[in-house]
Protein backbone atom coordinates (compact mmCIF):
# COMPACT_ATOMS: atom_id res chain seq x y z
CA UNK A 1 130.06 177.02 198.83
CA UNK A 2 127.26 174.51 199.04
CA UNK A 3 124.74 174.20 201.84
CA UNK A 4 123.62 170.84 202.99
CA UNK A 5 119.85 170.48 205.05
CA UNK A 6 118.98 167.36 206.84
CA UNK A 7 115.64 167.35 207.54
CA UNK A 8 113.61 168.12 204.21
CA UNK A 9 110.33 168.23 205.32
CA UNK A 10 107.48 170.65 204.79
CA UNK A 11 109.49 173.54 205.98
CA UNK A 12 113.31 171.99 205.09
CA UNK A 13 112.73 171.80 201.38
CA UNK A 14 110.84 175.28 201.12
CA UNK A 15 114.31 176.53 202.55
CA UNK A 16 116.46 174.19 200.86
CA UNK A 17 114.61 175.15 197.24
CA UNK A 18 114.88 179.42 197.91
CA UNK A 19 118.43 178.34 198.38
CA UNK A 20 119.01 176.05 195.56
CA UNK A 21 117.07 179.10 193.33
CA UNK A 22 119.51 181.74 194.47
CA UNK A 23 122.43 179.81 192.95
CA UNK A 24 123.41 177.92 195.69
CA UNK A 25 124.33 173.76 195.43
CA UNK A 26 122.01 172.19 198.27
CA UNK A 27 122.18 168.91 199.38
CA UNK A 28 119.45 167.50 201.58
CA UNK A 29 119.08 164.24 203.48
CA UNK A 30 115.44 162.54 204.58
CA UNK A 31 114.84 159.28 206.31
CA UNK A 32 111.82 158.63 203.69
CA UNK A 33 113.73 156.35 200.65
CA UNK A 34 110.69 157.05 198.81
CA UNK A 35 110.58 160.97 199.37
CA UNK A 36 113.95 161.18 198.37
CA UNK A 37 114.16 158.99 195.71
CA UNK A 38 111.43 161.18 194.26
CA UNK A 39 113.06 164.67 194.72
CA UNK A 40 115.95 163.02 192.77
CA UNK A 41 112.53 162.55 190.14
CA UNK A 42 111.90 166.81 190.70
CA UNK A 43 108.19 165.01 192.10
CA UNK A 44 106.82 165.74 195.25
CA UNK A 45 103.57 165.73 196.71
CA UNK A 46 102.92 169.30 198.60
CA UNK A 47 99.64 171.21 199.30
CA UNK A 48 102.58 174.26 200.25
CA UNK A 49 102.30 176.89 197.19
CA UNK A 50 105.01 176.88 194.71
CA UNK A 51 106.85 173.90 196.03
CA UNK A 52 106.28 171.84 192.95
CA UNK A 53 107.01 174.47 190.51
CA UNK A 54 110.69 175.89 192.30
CA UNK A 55 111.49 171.80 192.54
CA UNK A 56 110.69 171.38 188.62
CA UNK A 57 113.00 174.33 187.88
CA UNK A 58 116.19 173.40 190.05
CA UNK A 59 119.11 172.24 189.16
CA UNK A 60 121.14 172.26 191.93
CA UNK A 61 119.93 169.87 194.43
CA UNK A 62 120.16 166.31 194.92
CA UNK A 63 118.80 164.19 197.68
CA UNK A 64 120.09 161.93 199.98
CA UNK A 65 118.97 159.53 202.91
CA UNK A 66 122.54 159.53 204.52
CA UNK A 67 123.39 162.50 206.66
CA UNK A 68 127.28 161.44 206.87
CA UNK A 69 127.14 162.50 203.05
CA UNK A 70 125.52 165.99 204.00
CA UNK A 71 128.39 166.46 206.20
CA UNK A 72 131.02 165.82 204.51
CA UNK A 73 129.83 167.55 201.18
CA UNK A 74 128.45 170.63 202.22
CA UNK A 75 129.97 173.78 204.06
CA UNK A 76 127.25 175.00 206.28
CA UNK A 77 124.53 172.14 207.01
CA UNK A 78 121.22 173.51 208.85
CA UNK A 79 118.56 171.13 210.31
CA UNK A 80 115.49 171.06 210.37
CA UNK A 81 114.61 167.28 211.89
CA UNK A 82 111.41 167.29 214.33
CA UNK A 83 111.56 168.51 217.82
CA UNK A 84 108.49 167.13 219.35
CA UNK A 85 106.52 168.60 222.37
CA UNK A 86 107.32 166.78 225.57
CA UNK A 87 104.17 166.27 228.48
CA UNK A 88 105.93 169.07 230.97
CA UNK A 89 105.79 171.30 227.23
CA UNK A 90 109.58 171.27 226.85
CA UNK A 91 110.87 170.56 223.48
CA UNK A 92 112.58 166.98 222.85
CA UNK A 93 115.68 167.70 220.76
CA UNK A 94 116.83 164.20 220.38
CA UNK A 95 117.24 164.22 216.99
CA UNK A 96 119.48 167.38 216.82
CA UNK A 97 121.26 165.24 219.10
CA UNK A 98 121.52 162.79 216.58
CA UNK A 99 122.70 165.23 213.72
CA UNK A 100 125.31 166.50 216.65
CA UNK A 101 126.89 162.82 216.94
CA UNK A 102 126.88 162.76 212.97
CA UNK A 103 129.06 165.10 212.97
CA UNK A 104 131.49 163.79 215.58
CA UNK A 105 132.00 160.78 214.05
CA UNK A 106 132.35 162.19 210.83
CA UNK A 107 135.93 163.05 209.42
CA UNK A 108 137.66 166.80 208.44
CA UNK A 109 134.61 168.67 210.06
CA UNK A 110 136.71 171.50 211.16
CA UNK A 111 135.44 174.67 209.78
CA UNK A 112 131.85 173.48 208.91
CA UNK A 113 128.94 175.28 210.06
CA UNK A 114 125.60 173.14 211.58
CA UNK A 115 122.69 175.85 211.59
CA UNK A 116 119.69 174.63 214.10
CA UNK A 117 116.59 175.74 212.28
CA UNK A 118 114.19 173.62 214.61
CA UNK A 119 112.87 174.92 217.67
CA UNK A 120 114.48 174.24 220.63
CA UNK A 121 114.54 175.00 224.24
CA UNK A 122 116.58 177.86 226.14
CA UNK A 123 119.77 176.48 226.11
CA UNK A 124 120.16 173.67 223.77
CA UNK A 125 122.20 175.33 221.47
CA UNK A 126 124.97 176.14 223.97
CA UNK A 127 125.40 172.20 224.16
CA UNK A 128 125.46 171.63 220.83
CA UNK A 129 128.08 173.78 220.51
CA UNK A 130 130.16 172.84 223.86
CA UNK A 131 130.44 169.68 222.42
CA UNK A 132 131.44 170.51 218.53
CA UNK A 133 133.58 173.15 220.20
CA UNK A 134 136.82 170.76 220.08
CA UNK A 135 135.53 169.25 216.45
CA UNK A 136 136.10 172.64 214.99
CA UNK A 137 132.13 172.92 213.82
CA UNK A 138 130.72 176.29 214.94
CA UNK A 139 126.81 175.84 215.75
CA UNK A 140 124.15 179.43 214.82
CA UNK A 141 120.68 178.91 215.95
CA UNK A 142 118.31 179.99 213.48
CA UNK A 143 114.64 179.29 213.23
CA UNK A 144 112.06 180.35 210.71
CA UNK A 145 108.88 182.14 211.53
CA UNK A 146 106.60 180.77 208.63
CA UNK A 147 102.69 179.58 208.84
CA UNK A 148 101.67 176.55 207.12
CA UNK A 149 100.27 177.27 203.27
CA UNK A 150 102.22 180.04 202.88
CA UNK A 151 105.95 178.48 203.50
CA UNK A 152 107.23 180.18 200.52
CA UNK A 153 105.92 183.81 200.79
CA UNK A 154 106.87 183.62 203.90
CA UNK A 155 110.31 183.27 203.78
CA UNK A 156 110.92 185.01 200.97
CA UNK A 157 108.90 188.29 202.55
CA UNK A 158 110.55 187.82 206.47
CA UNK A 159 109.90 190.51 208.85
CA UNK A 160 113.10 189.29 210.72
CA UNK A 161 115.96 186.93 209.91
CA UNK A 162 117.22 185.75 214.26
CA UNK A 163 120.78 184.67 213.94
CA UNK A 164 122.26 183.30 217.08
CA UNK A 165 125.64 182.56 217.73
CA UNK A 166 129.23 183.71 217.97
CA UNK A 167 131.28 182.80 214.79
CA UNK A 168 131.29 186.56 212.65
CA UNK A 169 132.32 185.38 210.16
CA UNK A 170 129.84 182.47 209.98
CA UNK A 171 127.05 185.19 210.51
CA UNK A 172 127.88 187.25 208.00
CA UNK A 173 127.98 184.42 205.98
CA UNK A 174 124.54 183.50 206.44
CA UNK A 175 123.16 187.25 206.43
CA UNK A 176 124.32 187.16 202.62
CA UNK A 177 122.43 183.71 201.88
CA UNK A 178 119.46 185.14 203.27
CA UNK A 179 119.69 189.02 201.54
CA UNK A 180 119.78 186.16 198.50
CA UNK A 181 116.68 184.21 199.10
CA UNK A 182 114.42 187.50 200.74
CA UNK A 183 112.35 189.70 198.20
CA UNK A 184 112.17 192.16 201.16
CA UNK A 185 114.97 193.54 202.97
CA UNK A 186 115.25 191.72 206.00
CA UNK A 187 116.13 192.80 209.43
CA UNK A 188 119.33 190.71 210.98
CA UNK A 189 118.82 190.52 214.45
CA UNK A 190 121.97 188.98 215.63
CA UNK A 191 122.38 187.42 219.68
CA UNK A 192 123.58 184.50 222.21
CA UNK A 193 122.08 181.20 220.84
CA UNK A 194 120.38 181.36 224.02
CA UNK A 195 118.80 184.57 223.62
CA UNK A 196 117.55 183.76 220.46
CA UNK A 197 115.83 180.61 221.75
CA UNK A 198 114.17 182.48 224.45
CA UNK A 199 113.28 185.03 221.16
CA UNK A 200 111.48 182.30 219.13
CA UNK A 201 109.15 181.49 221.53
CA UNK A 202 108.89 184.64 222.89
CA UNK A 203 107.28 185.91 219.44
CA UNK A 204 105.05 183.27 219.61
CA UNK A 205 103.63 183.55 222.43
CA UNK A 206 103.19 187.06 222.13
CA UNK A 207 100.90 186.25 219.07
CA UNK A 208 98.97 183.75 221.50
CA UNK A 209 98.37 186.41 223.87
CA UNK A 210 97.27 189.00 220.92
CA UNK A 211 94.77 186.36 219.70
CA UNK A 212 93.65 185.64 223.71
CA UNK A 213 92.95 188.89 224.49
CA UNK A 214 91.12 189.48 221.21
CA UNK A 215 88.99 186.63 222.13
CA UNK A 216 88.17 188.29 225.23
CA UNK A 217 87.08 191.18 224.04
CA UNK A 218 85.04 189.52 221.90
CA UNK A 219 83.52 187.52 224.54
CA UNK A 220 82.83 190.57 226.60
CA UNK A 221 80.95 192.53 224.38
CA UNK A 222 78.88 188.57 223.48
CA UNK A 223 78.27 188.84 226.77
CA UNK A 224 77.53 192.62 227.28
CA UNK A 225 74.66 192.25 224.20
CA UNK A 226 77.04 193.98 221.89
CA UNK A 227 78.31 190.87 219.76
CA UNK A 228 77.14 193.67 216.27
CA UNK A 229 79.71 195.75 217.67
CA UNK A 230 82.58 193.50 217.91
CA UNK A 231 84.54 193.82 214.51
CA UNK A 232 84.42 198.40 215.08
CA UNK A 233 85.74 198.10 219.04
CA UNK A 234 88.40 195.43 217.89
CA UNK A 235 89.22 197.79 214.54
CA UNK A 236 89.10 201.16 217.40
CA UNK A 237 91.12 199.20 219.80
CA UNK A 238 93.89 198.55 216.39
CA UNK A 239 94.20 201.96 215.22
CA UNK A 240 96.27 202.58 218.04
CA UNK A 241 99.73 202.51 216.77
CA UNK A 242 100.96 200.64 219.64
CA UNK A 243 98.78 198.01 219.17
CA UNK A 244 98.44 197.55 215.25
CA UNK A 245 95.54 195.09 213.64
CA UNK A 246 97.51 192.03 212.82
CA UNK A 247 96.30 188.94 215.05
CA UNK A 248 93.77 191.28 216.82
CA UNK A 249 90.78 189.31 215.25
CA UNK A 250 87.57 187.34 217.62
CA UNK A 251 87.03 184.11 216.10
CA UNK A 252 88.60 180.81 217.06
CA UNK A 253 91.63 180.59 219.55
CA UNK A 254 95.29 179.63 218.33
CA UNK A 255 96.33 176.36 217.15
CA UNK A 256 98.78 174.47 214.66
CA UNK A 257 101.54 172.99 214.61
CA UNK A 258 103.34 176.04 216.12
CA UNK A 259 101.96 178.67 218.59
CA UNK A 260 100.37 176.43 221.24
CA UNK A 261 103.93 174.36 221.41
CA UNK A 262 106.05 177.62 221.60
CA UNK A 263 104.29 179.05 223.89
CA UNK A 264 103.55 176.45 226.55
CA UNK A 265 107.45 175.63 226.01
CA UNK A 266 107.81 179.56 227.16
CA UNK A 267 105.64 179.15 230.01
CA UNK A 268 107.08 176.08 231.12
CA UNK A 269 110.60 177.69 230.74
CA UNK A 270 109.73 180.72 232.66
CA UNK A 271 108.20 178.76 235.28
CA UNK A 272 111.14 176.84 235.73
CA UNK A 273 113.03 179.90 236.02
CA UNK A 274 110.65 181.08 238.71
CA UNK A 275 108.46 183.23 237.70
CA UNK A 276 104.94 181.41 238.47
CA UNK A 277 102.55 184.17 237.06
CA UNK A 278 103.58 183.66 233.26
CA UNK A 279 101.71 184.86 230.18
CA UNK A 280 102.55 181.70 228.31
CA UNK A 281 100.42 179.34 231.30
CA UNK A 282 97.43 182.26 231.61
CA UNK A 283 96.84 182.17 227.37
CA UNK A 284 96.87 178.22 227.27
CA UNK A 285 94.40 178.51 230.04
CA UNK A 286 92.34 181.25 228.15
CA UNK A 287 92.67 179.44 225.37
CA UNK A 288 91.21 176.00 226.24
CA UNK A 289 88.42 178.22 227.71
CA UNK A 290 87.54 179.91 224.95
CA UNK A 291 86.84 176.50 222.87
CA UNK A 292 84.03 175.62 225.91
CA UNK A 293 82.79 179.33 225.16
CA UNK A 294 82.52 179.18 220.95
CA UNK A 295 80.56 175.88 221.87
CA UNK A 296 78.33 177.58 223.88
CA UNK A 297 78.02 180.40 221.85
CA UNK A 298 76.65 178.23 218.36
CA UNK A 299 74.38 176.02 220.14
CA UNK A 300 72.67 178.88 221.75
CA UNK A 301 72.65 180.75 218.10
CA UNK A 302 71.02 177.54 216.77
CA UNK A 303 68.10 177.51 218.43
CA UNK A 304 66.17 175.53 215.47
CA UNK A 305 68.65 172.87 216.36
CA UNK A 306 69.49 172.71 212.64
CA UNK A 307 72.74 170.42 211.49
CA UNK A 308 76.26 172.47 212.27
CA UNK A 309 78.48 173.04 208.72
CA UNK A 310 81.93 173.43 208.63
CA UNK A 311 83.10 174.92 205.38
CA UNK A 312 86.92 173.98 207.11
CA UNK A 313 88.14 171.78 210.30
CA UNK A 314 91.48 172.27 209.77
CA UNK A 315 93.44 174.75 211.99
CA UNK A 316 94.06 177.47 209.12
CA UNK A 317 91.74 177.42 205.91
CA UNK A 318 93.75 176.36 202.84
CA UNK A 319 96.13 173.54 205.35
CA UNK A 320 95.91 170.64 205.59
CA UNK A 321 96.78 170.52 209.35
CA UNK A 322 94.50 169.42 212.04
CA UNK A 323 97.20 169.76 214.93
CA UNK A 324 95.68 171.77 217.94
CA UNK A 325 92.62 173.12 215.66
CA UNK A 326 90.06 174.82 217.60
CA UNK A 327 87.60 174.00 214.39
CA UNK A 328 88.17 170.11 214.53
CA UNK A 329 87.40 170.20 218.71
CA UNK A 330 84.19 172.55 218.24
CA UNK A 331 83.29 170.05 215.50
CA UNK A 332 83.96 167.07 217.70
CA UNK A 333 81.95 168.51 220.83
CA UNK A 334 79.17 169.79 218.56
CA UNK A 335 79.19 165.99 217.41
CA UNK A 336 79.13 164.46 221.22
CA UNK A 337 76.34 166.99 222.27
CA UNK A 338 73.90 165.41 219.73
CA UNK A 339 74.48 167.51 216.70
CA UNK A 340 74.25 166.07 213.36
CA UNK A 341 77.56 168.02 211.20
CA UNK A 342 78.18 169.02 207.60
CA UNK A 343 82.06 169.37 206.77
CA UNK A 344 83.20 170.04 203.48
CA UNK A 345 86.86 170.75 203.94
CA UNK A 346 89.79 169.63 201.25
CA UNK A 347 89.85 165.79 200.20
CA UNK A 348 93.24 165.99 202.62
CA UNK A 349 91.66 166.88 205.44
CA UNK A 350 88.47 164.20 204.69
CA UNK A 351 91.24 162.01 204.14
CA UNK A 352 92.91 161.69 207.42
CA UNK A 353 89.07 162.09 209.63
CA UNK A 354 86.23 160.53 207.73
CA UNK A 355 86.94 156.59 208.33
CA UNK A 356 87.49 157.70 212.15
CA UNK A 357 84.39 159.99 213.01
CA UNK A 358 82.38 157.79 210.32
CA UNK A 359 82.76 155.04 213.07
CA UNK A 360 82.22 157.41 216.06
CA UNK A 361 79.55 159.23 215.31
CA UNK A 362 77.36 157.35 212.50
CA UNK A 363 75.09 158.91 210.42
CA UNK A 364 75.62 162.40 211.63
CA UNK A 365 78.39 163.20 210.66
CA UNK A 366 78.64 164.20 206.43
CA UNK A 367 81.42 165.14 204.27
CA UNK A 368 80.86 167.55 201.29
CA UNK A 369 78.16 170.18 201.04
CA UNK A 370 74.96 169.72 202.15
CA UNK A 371 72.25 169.36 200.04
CA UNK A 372 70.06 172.35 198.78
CA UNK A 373 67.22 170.90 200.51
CA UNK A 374 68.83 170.77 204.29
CA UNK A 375 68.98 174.08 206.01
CA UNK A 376 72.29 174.29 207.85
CA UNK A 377 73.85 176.49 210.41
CA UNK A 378 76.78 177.42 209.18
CA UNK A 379 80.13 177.90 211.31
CA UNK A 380 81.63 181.31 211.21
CA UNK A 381 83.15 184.14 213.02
C-alpha cells in the first residue's frame, strides 16, 4: 500500500515522515518547487523537533508538486492543504475543494481513499463525499490534535486518533497505520464525518474555555488582593478529579494558529444552529478582555515606569508563531502607551517583527537582552 499527502506543510510532512518511518511508501505533493525540490535533497528548513533528522533517515518518500501524480500513485491520499478562517469565523475549504476536483478528473480512482486531515466545518465532509460517491473514492475525516513545536511528540503520543466516516474497511485500515506510527496506544474513536467535525472543534474550544475560566480566577483573586494565592486555589481547584490540572494555568489567554479559529468556528456554527448563548462567542469575548486586563495589570506593577522585557512574543515559547499571540498584542499596547520594550525572542521571531515595529515605534523598541546596566521589568505570569 502506499499513502500519498498533498499538502506537506508544517503539520503534512510531520505525518507524512511517522508514516514513511513505519515502513510505509509516502508520496507528498506541495505547491512550493523549491520546498519540494529540496525534500527530494532530504533538506528542509523546520524549527519543529526531529523533522530534519526522520527526513535524513527516510527512504521512502519522494516529493512532488503535481497532485494528479498523488492520486494516481497512492492508495489512500490525506490532505492537509490550508483551510483559512473566514470574517463570519467559518472555515474556507476551497482548497479541499480543489483536491476533490483532482480527483474527479483523474482516471481509475475507484477504490482510493482521500482522508481530510484539515479542519473543516460541520458538514463539509458529507459533500466531499456526495460528490466522490459515484467516482468510487470513499472520503474519512480525520484531523490531528498537535501544538506547534511539538508536531512530532505529539502525534506519536495521541490521546485520541477521531476517524470519521463510513467505509469499515477503510477505517480499519487506517486504525492499523496509526497503531504503526503511535508510541502510545491510542484510543479510536470512530463516527459520522459530521460528528467528528463538530468533535474537533468541540475539543478546542473546550480548552479555550479551561484557559478562560482560569484567567478568571486569576483575575478575581488580582482583584480580591490575593494575586500570592493564585497558583494554590488554581492547584486546589485541579485536584478535583473532574477537573484535572492540564490548561488550568493564569497567565496569558489562548492563541495560535489553532484554538481561537476552532473555537469561534464552533460558536459561529452553534449560533447558526440557534443556540445564541454559546460558550465558543462568551470565551472569545473573555478572551479579548483579558488582554485589556494583563495590560492593566503590568503597568500598574511597574510603577518605576521602567522599560517592559519580553523574554518571548510569540504565542507559545519555543514557536515561531505570532498568529493570535496574546504576548505580541501586550507588547504592541505596552509600546502605544509610551513604554520603551526589551524583546529577546528567537532570530525567527525578530525576523518577521523588527523591520516593522523598528519603523513604528523608533527607538523604544530593542531586540536582544538588555544591557546589565538598564533595570527592566520583566514580563511574566
Amino acid at each position: 500500500m502506499k499513502i500519498g499527502l498533498i499538502g506537506a506543510g508544517r503539520l503534512g510532512i510531520c505525518l507524512a515522515l511517522l508514516m514513511e518511518n513505519a515502513g510505509y511508501d509516502v508520496l507528498v505533493s506541495d505547491i512550493r518547487e523549491d520546498y519540494v525540490e529540496n525534500l527530494n535533497k532530504k533538506i528542509i528548513s523546520s524549527t519543529e523537533p526531529f523533522v530534519q533528522e526522520h527526513l535524513k533517515q527516510a527512504n521512502y518518500l519522494e516529493a512532488t508538486t503535481d497532485n494528479k501524480k498523488v492520486i494516481a500513485e497512492c492508495d489512500i491520499i490525506f490532505t492537509l492543504v490550508a483551510t483559512p478562517s473566514l470574517d463570519d469565523g467559518s472555515y474556507d475549504v476551497s482548497s479541499v475543494w480543489d483536491v476533490v476536483r483532482d480527483f474527479q478528473e483523474s482516471p481509475n480512482v475507484e477504490g482510493k481513499t482521500l482522508v481530510v486531515g484539515c479542519t473543516t466545518n460541520p458538514g463539509d465532509c458529507a459533500r466531499f463525499q456526495e460528490q466522490l460517491k459515484s467516482y468510487g473514492v470513499s472520503v474519512v475525516y480525520n484531523p490531528e490534535f498537535i501544538a506547534q513545536g511539538s508536531i512530532i511528540k505529539d502525534l506519536t503520543h495521541a490521546d485520541m486518533v477521531l476517524l470519521g466516516g463510513d467505509n469499515v474497511e477503510v477505517l480499519e485500515t487506517l486504525s492499523e497505520i496509526y497503531k504503526k506510527i503511535q508510541v502510545t496506544k491510542p484510543i479510536i474513536s470512530i463516527m459520522s464525518s459530521t460528528s467528528a467535525e463538530i468533535v474537533k472543534i468541540a475539543i478546542n474550544c473546550f480548552m479555550t474555555t479551561k484557559i478562560s475560566f482560569a484567567n478568571m480566577i486569576g483575575e478575581v483573586l488580582i482583584l480580591s488582593g490575593l494575586e500570592n494565592e493564585i497558583e494554590s486555589v488554581l492547584s486546589s481547584i485541579a485536584s478535583d478529579s473532574r477537573i484535572g490540572s492540564k490548561y488550568l494555568k493564569f497567565g496569558f489567554g489562548f492563541g495560535g494558529p489553532c484554538l481561537p479559529r476552532d473555537n469561534r468556528s464552533f460558536g459561529r456554527y452553534a449560533e447558526r444552529l440557534g443556540l445564541k448563548y454559546n460558550l465558543g462567542t462568551t470565551t472569545d469575548d473573555f478572551n479579548n478582555e483579558h488582554a485589556k486586563f494583563l495590560k492593566n495589570y503590568f503597568i500598574n506593577k511597574n510603577v518605576d515606569r521602567l522599560p517592559f522585557h519580553f523574554d518571548y512574543i510569540s504565542y507559545k515559547k519555543g514557536t515561531d508563531i505570532l498568529t493570535e499571540s496574546q504576548q505580541y498584542k501586550l507588547c504592541l499596547d505596552l509600546l502605544d502607551a509610551g513604554y520603551e520594550v526589551y524583546v529577546s525572542d528567537n532570530p525567527h521571531i525578530i525576523k518577521q517583527v523588527e523591520g516593522l515595529l523598528t519603523d513604528q515605534y523608533g527607538d523604544r523598541i530593542h531586540f536582544g537582552e538588555p544591557p546589565e546596566k538598564i533595570n527592566t521589568f520583566a514580563i511574566k505570569l
